[in-house]
C-alpha atoms as a PDB file:
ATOM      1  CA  UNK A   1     -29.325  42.558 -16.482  1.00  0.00           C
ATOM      2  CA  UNK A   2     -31.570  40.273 -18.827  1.00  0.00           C
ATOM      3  CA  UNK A   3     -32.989  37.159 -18.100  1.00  0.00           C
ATOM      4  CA  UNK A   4     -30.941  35.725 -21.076  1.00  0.00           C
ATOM      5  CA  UNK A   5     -27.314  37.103 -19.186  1.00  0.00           C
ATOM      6  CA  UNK A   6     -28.923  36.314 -15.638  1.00  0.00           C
ATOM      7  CA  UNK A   7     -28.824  32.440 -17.144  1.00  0.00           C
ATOM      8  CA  UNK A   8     -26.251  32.593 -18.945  1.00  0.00           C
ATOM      9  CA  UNK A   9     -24.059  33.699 -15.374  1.00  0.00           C
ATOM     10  CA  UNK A  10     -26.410  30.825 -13.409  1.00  0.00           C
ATOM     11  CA  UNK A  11     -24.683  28.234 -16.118  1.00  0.00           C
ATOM     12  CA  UNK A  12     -21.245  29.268 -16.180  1.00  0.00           C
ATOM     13  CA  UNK A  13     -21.835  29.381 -11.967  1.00  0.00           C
ATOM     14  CA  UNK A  14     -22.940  26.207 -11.950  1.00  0.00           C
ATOM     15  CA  UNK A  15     -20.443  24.664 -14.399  1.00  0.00           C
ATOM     16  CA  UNK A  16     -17.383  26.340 -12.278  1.00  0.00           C
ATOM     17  CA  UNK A  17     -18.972  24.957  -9.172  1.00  0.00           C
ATOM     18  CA  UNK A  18     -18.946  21.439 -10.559  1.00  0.00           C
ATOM     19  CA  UNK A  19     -15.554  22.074 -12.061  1.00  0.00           C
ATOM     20  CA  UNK A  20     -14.139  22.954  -8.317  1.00  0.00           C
ATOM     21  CA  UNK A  21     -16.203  19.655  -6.857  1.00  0.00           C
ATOM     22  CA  UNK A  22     -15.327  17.512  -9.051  1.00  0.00           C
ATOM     23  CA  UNK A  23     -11.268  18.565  -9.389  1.00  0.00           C
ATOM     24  CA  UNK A  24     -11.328  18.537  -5.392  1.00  0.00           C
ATOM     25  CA  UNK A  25     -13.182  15.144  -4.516  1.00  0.00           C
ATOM     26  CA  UNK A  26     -11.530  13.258  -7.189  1.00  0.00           C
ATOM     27  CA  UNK A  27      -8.296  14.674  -7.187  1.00  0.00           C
ATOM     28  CA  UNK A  28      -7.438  14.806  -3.187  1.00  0.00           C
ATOM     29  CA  UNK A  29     -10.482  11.721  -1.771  1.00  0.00           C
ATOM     30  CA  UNK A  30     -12.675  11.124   1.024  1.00  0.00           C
ATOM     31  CA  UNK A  31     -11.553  13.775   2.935  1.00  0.00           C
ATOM     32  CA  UNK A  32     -10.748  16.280   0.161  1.00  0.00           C
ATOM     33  CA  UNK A  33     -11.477  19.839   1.664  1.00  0.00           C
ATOM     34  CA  UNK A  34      -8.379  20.138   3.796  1.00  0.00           C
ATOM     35  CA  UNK A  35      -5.646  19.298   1.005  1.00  0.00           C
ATOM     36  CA  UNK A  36      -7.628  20.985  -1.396  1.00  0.00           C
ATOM     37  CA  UNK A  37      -8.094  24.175   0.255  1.00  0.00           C
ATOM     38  CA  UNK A  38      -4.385  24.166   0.645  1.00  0.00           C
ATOM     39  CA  UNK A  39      -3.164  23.407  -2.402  1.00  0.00           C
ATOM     40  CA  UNK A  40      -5.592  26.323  -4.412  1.00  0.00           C
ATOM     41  CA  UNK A  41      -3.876  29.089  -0.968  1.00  0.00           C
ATOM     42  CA  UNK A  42      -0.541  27.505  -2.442  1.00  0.00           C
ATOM     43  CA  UNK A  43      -1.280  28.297  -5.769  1.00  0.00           C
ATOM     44  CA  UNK A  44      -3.007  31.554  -5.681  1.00  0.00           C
ATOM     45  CA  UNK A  45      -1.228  32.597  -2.894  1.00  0.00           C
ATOM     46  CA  UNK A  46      -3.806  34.204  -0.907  1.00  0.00           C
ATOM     47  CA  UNK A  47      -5.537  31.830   1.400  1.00  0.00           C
ATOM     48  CA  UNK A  48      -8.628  29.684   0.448  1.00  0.00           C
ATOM     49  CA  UNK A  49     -10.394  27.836   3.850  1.00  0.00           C
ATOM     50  CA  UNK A  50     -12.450  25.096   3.999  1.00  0.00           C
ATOM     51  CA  UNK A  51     -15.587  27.136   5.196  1.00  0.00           C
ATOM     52  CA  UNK A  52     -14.789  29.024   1.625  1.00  0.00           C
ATOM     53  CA  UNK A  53     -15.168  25.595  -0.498  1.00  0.00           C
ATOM     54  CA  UNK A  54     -18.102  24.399   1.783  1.00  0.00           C
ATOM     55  CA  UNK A  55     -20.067  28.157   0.897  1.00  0.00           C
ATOM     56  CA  UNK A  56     -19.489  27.146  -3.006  1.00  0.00           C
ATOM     57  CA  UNK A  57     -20.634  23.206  -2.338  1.00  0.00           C
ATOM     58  CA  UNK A  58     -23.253  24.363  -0.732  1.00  0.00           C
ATOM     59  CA  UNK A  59     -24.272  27.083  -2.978  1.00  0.00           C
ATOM     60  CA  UNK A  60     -24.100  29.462  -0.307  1.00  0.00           C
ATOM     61  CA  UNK A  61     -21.569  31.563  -2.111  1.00  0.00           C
ATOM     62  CA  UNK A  62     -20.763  31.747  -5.943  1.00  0.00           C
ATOM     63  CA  UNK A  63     -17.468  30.673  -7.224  1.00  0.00           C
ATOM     64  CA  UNK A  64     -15.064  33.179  -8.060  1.00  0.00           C
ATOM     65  CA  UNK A  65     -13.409  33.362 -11.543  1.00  0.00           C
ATOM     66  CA  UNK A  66     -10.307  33.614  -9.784  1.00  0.00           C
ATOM     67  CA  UNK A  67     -10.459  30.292  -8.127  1.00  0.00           C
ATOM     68  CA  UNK A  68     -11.797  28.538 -10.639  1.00  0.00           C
ATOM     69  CA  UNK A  69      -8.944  29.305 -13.268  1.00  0.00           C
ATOM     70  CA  UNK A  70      -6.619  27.789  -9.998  1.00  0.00           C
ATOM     71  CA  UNK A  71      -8.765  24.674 -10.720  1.00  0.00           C
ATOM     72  CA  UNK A  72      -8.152  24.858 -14.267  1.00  0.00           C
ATOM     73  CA  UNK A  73      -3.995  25.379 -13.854  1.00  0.00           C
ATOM     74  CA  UNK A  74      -4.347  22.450 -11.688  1.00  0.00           C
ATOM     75  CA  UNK A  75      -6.612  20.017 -13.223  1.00  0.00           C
ATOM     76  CA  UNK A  76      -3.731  18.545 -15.713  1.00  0.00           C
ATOM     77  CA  UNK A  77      -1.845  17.564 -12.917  1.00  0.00           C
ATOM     78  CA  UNK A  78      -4.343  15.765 -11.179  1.00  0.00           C
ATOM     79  CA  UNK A  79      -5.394  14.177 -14.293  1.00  0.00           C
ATOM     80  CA  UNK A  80      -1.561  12.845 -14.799  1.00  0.00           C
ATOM     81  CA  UNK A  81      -1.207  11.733 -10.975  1.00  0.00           C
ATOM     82  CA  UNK A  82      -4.599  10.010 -11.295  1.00  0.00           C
ATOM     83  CA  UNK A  83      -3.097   8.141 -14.891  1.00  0.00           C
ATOM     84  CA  UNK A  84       0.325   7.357 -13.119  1.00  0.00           C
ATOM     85  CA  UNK A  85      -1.644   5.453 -10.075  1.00  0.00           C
ATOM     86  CA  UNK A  86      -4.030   3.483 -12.989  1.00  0.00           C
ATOM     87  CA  UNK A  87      -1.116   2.483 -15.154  1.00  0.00           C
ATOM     88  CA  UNK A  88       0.693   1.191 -12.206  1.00  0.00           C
ATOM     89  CA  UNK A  89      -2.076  -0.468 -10.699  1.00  0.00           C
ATOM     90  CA  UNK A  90      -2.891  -2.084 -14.340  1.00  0.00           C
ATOM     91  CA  UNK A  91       0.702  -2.855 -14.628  1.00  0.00           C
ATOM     92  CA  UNK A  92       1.335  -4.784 -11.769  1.00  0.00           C
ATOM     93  CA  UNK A  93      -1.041  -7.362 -13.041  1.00  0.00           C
ATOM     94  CA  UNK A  94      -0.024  -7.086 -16.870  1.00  0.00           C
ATOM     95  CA  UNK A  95       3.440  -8.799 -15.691  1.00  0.00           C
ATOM     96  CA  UNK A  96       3.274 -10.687 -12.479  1.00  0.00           C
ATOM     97  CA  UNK A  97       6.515 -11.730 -11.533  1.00  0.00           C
ATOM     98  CA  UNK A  98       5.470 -14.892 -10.118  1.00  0.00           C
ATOM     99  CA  UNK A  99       1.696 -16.450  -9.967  1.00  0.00           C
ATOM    100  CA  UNK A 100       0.453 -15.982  -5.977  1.00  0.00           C
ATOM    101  CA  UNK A 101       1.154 -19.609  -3.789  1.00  0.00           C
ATOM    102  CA  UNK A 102      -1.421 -21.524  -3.846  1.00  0.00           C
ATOM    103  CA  UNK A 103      -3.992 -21.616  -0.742  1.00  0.00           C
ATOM    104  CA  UNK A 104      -2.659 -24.272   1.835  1.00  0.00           C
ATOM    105  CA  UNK A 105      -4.241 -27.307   2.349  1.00  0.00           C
ATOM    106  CA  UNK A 106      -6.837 -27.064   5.938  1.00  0.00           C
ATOM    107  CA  UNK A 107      -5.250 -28.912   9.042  1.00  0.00           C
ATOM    108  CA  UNK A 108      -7.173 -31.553   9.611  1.00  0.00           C
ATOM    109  CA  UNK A 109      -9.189 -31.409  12.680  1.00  0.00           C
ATOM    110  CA  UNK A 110      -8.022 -34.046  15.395  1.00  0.00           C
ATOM    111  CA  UNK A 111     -11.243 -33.988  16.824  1.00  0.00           C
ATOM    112  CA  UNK A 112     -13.461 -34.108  13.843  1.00  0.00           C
ATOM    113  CA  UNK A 113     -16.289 -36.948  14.715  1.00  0.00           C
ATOM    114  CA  UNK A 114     -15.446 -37.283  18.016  1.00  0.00           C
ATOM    115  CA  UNK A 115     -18.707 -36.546  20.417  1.00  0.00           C
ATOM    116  CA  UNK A 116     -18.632 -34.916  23.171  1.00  0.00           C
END
């Protein structure tokens, strides 16, 4: 293999990598690996683990084609679940229903300037 293909598989490694990291944390959170891992066994029906996606964080492992076209099949759905939760969120505040009640007034402290 040539240096030229040798870098050329290094970039398209590295850019499925980030495609898989970046599809898992921001499509499934904090604690991504778990829901992740089982929705890419759901849809490639073979099972994917968590020690599998920590190898490719890690760079321990390279990516396989195979899972990375799962990311790409699922990456429009995250993308329309993520838009669905920001156009409710930015929604809710477009047309309030009512304006908040205001703060209540402090109870005034019997006490207040007493010593002790």
């Amino acid at each position: 293999m040539s240096d030229d293909q040798n870098t050329e598989r290094t970039y398209s490694q590295e850019f499925m990598r980030r495609a898989v990291l970046t599809v898992g944390q921001n499509g499934f959170g904090n604690k991504w690996q778990v829901p992740f891992a089982s929705c890419l066994t759901g849809i490639m029906g073979r099972n994917v683990s968590v020690a599998q996606l920590t190898h490719w964080k890690n760079r321990h492992r390279p990516v396989p084609l195979e899972v990375f076209r799962a990311v790409q099949r699922l990456a429009p759905t995250i993308v329309d679940t993520m838009r669905g939760k920001a156009d409710a969120i930015e929604e809710i505040f477009a047309n309030p229903v009512d304006p908040p009640p205001p703060e209540p007034e402090p109870t005034p402290d019997p006490y207040d300037g007493i010593p002790f």
